[in-house]
N, C-alpha and C. Protein backbone atom coordinates (compact mmCIF):
# COMPACT_ATOMS: atom_id res chain seq x y z
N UNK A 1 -31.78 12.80 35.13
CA UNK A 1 -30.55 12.34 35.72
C UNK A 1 -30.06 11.06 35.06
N UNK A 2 -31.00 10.11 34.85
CA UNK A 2 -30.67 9.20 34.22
C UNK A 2 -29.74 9.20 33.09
N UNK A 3 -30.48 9.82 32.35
CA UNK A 3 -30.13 10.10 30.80
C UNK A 3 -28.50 11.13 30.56
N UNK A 4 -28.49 11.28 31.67
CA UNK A 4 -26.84 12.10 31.70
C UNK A 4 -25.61 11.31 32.10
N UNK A 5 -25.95 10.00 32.74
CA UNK A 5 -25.23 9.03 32.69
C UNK A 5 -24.74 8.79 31.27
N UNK A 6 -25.43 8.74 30.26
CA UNK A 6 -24.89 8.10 29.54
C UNK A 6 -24.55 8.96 27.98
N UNK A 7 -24.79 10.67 28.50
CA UNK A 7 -24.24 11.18 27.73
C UNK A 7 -22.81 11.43 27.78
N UNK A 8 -22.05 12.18 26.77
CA UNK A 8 -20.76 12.59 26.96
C UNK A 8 -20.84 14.15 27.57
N UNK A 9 -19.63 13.96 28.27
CA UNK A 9 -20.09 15.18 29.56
C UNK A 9 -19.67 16.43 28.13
N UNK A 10 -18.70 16.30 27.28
CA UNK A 10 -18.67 17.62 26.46
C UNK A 10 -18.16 16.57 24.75
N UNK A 11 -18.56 17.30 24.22
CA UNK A 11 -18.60 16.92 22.87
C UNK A 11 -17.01 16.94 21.78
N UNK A 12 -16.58 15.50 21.50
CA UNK A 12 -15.04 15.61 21.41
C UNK A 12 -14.45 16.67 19.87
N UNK A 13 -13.54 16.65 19.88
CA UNK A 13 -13.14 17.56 18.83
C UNK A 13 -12.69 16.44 17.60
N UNK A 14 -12.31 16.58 16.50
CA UNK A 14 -11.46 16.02 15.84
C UNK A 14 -10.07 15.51 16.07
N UNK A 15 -9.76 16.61 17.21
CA UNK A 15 -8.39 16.13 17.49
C UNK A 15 -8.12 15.91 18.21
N UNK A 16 -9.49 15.48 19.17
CA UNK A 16 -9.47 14.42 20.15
C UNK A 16 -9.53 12.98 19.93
N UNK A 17 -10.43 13.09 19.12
CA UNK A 17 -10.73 11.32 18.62
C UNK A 17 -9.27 11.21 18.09
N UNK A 18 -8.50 11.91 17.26
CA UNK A 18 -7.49 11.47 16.57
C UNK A 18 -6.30 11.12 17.50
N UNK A 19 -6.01 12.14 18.28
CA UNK A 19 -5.02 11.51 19.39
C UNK A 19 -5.70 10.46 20.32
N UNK A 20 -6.46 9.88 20.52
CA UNK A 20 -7.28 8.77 21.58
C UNK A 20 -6.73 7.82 20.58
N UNK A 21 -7.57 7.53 18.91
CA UNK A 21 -7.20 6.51 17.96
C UNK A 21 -5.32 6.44 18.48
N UNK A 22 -4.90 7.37 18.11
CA UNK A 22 -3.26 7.35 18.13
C UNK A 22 -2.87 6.67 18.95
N UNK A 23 -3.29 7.64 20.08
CA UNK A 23 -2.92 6.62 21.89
C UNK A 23 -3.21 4.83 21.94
N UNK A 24 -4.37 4.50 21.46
CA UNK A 24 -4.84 3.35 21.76
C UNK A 24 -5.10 2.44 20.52
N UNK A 25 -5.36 3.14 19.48
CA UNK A 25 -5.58 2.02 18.45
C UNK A 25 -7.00 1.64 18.57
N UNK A 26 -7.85 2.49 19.20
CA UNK A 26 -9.11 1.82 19.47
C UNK A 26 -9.88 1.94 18.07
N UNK A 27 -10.87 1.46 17.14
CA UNK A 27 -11.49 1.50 15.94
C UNK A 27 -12.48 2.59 16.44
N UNK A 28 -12.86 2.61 17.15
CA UNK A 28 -14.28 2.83 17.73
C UNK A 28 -14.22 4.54 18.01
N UNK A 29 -12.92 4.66 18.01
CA UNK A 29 -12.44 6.30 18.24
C UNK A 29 -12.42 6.70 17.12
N UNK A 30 -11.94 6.23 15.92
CA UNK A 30 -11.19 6.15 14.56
C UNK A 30 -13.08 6.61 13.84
N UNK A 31 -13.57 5.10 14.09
CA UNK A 31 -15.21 4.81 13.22
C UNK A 31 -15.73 6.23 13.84
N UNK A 32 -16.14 7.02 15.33
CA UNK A 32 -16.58 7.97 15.62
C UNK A 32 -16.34 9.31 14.75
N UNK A 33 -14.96 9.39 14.76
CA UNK A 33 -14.34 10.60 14.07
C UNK A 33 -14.34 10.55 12.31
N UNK A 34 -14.77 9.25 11.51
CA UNK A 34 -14.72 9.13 10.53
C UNK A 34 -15.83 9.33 9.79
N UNK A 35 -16.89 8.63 10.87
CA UNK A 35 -18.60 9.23 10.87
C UNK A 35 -18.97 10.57 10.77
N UNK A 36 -18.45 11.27 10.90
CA UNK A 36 -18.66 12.78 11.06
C UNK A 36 -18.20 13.45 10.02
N UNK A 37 -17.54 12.70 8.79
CA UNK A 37 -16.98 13.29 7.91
C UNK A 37 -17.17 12.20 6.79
N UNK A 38 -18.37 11.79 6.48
CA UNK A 38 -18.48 10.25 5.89
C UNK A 38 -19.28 11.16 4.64
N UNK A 39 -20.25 11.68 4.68
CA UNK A 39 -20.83 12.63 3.79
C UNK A 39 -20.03 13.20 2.75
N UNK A 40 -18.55 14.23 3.68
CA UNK A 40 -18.27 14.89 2.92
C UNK A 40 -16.94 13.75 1.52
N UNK A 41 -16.51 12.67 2.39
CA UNK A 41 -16.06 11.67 1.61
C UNK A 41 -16.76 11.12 0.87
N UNK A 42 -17.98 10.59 1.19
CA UNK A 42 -19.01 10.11 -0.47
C UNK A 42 -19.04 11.23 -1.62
N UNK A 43 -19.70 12.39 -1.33
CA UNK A 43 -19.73 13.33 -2.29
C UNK A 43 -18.42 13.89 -2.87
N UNK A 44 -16.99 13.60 -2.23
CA UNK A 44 -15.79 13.52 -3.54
C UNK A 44 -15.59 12.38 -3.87
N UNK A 45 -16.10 11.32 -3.73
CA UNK A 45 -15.79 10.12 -4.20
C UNK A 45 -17.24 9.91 -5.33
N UNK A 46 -18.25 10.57 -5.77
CA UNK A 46 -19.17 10.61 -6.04
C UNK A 46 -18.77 11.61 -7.32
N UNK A 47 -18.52 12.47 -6.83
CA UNK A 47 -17.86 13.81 -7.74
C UNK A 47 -16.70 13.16 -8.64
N UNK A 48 -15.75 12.41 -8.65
CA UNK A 48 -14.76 12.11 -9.03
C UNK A 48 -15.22 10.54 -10.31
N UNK A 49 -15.16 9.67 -8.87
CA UNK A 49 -15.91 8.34 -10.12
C UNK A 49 -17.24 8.00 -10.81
N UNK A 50 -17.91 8.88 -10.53
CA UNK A 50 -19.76 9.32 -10.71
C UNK A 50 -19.67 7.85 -11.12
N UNK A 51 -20.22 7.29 -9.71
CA UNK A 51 -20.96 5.89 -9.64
C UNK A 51 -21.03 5.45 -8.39
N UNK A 52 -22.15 5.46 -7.73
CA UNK A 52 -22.61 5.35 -6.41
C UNK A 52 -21.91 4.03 -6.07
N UNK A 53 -21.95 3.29 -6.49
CA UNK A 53 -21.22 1.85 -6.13
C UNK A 53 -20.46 2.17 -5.91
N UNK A 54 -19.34 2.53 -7.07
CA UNK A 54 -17.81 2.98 -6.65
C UNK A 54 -17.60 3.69 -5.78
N UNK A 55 -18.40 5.00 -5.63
CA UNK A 55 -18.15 5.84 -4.59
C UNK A 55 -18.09 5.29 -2.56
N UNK A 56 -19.22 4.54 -3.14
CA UNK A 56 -19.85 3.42 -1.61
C UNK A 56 -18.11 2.61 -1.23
N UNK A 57 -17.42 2.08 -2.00
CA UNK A 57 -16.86 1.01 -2.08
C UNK A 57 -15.83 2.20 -1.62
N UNK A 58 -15.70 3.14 -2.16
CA UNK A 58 -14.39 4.03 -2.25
C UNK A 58 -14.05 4.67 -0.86
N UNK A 59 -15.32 4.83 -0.10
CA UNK A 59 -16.07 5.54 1.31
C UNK A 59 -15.06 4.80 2.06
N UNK A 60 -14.80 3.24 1.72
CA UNK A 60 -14.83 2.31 2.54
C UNK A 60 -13.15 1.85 2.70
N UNK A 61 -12.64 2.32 1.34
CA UNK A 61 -11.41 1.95 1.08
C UNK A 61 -10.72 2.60 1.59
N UNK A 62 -10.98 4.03 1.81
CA UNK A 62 -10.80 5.34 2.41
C UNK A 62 -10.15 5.00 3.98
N UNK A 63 -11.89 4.76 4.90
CA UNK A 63 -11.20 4.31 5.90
C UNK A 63 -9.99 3.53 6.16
N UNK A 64 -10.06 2.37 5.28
CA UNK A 64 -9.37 0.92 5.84
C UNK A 64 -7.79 1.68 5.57
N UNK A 65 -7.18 2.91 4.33
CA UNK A 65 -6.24 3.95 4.45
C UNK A 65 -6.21 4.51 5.89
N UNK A 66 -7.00 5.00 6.22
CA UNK A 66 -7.05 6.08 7.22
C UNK A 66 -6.40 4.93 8.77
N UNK A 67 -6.73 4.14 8.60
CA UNK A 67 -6.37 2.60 10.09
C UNK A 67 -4.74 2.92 10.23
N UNK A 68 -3.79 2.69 8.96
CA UNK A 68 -2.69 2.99 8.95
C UNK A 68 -2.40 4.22 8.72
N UNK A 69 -2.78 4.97 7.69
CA UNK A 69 -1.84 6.49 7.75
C UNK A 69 -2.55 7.41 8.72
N UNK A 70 -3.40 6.99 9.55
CA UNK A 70 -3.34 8.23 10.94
C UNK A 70 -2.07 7.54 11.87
N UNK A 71 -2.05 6.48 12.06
CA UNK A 71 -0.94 6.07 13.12
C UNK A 71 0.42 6.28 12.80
N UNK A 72 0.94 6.77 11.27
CA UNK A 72 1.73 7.44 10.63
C UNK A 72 2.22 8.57 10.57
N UNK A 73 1.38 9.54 10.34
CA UNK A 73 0.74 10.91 10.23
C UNK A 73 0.58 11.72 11.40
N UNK A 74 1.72 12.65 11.24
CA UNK A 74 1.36 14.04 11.78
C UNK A 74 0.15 15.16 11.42
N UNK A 75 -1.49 14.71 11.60
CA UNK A 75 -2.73 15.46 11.07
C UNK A 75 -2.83 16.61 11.81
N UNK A 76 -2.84 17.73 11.13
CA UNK A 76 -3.00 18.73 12.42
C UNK A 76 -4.31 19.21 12.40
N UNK A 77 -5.03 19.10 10.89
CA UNK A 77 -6.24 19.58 10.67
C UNK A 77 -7.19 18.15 9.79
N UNK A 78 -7.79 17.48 10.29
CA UNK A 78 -8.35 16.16 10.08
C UNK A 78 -8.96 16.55 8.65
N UNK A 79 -10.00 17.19 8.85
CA UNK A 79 -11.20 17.44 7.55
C UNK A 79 -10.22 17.98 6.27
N UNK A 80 -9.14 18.93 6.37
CA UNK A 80 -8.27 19.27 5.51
C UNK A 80 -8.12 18.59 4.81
N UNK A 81 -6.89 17.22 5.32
CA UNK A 81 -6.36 16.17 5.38
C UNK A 81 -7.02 14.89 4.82
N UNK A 82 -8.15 14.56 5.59
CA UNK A 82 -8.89 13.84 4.91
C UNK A 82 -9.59 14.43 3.22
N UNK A 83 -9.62 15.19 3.11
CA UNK A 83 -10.17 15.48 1.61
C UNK A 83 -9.19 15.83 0.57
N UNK A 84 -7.81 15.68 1.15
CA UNK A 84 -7.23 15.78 0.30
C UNK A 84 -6.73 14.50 0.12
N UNK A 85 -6.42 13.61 1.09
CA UNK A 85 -6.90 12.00 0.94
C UNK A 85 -7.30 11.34 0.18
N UNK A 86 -8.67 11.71 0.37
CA UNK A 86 -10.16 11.23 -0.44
C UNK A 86 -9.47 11.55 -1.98
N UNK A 87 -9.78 12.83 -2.11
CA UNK A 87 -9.23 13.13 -3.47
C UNK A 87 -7.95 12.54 -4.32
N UNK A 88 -6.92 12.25 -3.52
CA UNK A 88 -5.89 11.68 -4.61
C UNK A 88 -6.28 9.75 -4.55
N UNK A 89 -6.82 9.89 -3.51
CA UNK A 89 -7.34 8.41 -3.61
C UNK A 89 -8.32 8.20 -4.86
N UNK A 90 -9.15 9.04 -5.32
CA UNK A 90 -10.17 9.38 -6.33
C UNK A 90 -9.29 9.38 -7.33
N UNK A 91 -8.08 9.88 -7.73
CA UNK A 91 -7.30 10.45 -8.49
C UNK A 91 -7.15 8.71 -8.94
N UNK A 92 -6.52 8.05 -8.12
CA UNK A 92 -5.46 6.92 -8.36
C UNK A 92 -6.28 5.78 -8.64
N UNK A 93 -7.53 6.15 -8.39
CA UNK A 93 -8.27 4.80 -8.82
C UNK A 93 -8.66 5.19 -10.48
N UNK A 94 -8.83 6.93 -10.60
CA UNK A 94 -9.42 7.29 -12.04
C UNK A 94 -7.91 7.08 -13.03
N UNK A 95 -6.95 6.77 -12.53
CA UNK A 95 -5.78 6.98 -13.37
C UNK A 95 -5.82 5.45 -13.25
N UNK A 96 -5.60 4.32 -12.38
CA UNK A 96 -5.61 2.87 -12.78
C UNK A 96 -6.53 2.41 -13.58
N UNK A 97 -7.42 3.42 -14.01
CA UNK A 97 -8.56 2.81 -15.37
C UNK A 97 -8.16 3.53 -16.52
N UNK A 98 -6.98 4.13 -16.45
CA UNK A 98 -6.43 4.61 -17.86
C UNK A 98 -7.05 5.88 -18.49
N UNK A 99 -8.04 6.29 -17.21
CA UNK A 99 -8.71 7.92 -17.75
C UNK A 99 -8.14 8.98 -18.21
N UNK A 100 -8.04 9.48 -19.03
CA UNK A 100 -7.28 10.52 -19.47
C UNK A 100 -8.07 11.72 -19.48
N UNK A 101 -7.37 13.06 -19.39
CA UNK A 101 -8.44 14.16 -19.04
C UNK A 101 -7.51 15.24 -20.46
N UNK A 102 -8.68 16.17 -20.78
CA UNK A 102 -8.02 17.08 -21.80
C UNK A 102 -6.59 17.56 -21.58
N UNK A 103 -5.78 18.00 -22.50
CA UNK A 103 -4.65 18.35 -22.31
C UNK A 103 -4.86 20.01 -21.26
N UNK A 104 -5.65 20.77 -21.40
CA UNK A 104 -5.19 22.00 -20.50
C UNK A 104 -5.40 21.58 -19.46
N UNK A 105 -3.92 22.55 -18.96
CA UNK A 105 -3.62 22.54 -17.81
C UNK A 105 -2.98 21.62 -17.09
N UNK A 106 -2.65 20.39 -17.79
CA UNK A 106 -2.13 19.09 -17.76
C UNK A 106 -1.06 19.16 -16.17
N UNK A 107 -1.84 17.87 -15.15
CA UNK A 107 -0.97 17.99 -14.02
C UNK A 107 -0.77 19.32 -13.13
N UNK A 108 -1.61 19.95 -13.28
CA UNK A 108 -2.14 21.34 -12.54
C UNK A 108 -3.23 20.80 -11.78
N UNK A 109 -3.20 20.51 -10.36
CA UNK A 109 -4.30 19.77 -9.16
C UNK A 109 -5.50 20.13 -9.56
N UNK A 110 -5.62 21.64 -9.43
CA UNK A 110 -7.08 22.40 -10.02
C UNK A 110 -7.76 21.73 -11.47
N UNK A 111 -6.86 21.90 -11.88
CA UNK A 111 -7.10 21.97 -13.47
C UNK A 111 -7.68 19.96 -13.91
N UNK A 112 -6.50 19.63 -13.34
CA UNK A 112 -6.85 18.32 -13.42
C UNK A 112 -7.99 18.10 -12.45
N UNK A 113 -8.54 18.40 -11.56
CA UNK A 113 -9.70 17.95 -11.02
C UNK A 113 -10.69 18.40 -11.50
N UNK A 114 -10.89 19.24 -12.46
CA UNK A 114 -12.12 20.12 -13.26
C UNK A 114 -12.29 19.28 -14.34
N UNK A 115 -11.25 18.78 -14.93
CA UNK A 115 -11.28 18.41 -16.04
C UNK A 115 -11.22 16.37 -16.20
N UNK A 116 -11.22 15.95 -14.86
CA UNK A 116 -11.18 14.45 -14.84
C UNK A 116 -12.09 13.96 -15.36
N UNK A 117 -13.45 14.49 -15.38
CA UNK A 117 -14.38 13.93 -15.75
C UNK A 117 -14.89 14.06 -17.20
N UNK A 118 -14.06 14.60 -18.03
CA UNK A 118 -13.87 14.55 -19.38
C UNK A 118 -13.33 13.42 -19.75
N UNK A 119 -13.98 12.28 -20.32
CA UNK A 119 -13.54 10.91 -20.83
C UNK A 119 -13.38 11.67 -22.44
N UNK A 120 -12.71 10.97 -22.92
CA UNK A 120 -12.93 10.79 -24.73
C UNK A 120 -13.94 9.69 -24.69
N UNK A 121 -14.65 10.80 -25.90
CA UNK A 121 -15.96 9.86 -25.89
C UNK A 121 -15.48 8.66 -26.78
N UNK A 122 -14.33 8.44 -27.08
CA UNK A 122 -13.78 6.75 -27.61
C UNK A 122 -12.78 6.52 -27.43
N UNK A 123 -12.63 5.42 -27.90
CA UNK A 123 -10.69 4.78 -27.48
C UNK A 123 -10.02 5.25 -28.74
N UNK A 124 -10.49 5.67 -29.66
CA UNK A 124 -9.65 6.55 -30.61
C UNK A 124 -8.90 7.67 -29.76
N UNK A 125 -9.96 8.67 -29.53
CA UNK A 125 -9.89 9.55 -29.16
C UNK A 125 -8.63 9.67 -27.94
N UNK A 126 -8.60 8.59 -27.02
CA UNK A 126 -7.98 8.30 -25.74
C UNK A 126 -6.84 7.93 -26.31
N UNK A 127 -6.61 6.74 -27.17
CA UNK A 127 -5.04 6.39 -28.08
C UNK A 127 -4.40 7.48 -28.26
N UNK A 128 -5.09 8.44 -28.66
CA UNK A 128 -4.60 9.95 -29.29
C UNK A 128 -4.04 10.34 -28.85
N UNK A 129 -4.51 10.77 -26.86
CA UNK A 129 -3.86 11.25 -26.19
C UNK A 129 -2.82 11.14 -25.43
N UNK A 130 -3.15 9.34 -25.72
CA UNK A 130 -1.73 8.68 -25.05
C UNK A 130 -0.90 8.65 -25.68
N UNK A 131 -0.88 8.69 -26.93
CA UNK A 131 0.14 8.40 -27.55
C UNK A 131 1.16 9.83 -27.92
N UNK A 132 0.04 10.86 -27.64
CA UNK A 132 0.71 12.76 -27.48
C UNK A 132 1.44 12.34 -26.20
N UNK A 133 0.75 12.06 -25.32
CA UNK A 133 1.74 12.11 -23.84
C UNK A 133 2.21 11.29 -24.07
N UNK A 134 2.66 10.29 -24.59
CA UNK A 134 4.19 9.67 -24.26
C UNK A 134 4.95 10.47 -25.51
N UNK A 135 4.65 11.07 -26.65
CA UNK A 135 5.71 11.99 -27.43
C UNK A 135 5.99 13.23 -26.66
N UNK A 136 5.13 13.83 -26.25
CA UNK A 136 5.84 14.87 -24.94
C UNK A 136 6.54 14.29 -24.27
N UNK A 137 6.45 13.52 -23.49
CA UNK A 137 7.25 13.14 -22.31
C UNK A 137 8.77 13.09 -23.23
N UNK A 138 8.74 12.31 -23.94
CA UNK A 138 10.05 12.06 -24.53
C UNK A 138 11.15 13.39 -24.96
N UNK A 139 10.11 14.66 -25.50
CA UNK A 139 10.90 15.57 -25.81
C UNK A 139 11.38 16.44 -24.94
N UNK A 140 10.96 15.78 -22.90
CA UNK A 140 11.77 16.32 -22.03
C UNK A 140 12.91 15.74 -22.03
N UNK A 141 13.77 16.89 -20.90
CA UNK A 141 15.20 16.31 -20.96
C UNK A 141 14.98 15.27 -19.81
N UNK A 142 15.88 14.54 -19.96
CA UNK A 142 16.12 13.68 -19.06
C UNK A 142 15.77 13.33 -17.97
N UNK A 143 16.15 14.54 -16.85
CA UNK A 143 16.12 14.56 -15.45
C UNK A 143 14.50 15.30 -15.68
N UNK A 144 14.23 15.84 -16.07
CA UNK A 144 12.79 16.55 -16.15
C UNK A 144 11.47 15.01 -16.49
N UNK A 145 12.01 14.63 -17.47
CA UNK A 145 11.09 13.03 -17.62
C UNK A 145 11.02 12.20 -16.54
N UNK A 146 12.36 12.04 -15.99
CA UNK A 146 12.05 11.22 -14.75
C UNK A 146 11.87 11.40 -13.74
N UNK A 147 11.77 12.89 -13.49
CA UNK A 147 11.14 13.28 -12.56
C UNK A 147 9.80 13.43 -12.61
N UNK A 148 9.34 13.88 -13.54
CA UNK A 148 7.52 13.88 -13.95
C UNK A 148 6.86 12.60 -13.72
N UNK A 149 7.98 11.54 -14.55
CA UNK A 149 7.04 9.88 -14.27
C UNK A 149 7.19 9.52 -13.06
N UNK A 150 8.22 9.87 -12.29
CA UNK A 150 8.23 9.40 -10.64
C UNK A 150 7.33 9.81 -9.67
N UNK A 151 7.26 11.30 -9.93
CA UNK A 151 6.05 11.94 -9.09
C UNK A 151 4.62 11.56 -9.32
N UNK A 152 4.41 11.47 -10.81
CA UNK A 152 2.98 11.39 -11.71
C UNK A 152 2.25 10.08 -11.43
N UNK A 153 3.64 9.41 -11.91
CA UNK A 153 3.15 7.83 -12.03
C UNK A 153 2.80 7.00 -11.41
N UNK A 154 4.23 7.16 -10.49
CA UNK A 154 5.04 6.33 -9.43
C UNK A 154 4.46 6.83 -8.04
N UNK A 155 3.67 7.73 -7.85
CA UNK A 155 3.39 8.78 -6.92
C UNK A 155 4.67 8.92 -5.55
N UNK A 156 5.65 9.24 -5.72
CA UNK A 156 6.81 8.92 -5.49
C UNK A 156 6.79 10.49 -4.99
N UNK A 157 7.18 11.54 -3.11
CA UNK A 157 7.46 12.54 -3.50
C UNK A 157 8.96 12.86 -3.46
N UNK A 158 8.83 14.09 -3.30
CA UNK A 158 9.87 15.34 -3.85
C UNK A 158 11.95 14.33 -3.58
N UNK A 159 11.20 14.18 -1.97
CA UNK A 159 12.97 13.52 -1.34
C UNK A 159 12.91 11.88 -1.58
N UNK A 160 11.71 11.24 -1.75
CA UNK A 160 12.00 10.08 -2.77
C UNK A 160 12.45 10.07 -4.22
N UNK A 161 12.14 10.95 -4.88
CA UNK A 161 12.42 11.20 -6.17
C UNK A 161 14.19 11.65 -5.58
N UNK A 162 14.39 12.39 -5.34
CA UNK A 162 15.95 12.54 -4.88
C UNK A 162 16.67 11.73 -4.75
N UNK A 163 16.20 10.70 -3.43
CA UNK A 163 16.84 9.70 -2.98
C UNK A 163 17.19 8.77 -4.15
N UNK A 164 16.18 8.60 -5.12
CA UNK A 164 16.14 6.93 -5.97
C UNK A 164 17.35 7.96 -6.87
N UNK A 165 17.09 9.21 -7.48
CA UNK A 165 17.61 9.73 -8.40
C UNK A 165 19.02 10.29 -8.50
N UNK A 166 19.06 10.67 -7.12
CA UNK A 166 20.21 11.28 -6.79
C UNK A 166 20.34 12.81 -7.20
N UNK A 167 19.55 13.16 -7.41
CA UNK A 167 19.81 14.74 -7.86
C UNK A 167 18.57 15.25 -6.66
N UNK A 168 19.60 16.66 -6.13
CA UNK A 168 19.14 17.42 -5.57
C UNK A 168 17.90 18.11 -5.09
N UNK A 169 17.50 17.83 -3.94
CA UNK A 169 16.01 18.26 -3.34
C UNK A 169 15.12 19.39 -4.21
N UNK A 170 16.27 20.60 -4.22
CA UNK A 170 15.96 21.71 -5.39
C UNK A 170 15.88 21.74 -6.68
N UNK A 171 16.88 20.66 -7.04
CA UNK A 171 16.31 20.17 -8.63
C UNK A 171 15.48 19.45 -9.17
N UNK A 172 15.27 18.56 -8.32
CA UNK A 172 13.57 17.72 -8.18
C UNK A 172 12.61 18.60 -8.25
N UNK A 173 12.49 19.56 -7.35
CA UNK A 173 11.35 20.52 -7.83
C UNK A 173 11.64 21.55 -9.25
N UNK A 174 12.52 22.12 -9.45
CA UNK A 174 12.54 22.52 -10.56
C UNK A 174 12.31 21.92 -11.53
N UNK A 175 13.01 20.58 -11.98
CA UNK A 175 12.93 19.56 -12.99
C UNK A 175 11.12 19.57 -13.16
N UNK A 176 10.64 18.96 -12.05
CA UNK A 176 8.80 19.23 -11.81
C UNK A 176 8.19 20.33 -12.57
N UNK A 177 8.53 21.43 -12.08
CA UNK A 177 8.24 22.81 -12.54
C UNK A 177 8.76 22.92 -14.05
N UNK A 178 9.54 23.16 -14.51
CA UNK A 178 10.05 23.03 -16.10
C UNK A 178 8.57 21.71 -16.60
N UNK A 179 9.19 20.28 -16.39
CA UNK A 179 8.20 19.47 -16.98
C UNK A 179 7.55 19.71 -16.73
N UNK A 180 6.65 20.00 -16.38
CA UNK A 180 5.21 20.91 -16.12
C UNK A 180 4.80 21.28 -17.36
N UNK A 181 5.49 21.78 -17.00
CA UNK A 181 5.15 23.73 -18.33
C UNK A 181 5.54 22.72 -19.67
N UNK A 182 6.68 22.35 -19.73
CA UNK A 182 7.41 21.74 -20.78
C UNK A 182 6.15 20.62 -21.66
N UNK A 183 5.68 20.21 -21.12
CA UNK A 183 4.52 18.89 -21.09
C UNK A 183 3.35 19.94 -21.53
N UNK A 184 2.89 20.86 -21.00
CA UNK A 184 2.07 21.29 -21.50
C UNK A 184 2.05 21.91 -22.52
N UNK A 185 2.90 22.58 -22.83
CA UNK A 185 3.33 23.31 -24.11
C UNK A 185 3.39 22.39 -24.99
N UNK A 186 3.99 21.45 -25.22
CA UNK A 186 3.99 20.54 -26.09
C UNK A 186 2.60 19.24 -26.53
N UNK A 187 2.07 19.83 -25.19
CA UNK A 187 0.48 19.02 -25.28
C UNK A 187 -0.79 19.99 -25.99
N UNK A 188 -0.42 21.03 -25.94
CA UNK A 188 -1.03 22.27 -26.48
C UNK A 188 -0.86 22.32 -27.89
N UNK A 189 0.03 22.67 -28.20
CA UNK A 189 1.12 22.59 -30.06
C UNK A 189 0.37 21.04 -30.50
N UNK A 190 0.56 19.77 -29.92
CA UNK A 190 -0.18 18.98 -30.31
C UNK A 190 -1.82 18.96 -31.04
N UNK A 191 -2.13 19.77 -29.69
CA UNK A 191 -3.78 19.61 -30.11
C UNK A 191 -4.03 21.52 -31.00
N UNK A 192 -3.54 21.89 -31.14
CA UNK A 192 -3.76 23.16 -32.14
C UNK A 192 -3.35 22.55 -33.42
N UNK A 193 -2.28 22.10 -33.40
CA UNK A 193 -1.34 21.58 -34.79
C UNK A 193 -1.88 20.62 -35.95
């Protein structure tokens, strides 16, 4: 009898803790529900920057994200959500160190996450590629370039890119789609040529 005092009468869901955090702002709802999914955040943060430090540090940076964009955020599926989180958070710290990943598949989510962990084994090698991707970029048209660096770069989405640009919700994604392809093709011809 004792000991049922101080259990929980039923065991909360994800999207309980998340609407309680919402409701109240409490940490303690937030730290519960974040604990339960702390594993699967080290091991993509582990997978991505292969360095336990970083990854530790990254675990952490994660949360202190998660304080503001749950009270933001319409989550309907937490674990989803959170790993796709985790992951572009992984993304943006491997791109502020200037990592560059092989040209296939270039800016394809999949493709680029298979292939992040391909460094050039030198700064030759890496000059090379930067200096291919900024001659691709250039031989897009216009609205296709600045739409690629806004989304890519700037991590800017679809109706921000609109808004700053002024061109059309539907042409933002097309422009995307063309530079895409456009970027790769020309990153391809590079490295065959």
């Amino acid at each position: 009898m004792f000991l049922k005092l101080f259990r929980r009468k039923t065991a909360l869901t994800d999207a309980d803790y998340l609407s309680e955090y919402r409701r109240t702002g409490n940490l303690t709802d937030l730290g519960e529900l974040y604990e339960r999914h702390m594993d699967m955040v080290f091991a993509i943060c582990f997978r991505y920057l292969r360095d336990e430090d970083d990854a530790k540090d990254a675990v952490m940076q994660v949360f202190e994200q998660l304080i503001t964009d749950l009270r933001t955020n319409d989550v309907r599926n937490f674990k989803s959500w959170l790993h796709s989180l985790t992951r572009n958070y992984c993304l943006m710290q491997l791109r502020s160190k200037r990592i560059m990943v092989s040209n296939e598949g270039l800016f394809d989510d999949e493709a680029y996450e298979a292939l992040v962990a391909h460094t050039p084994e030198n700064n030759d090698e890496l000059d090379v590629q930067l200096a291919d991707l900024g001659d691709c970029l250039q031989t897009l048209v216009v609205e296709q370039r600045k739409s690629v660096e806004l989304f890519y770069f700037q991590q800017l989405c679809y109706q921000q890119i609109a808004d700053q640009t002024g061109f059309a919700l539907t042409k933002v994604k097309s422009y995307l789609q063309n530079g895409k392809r456009n970027l790769k093709l020309c990153m391809e011809g590079k490295q065959h040529g």
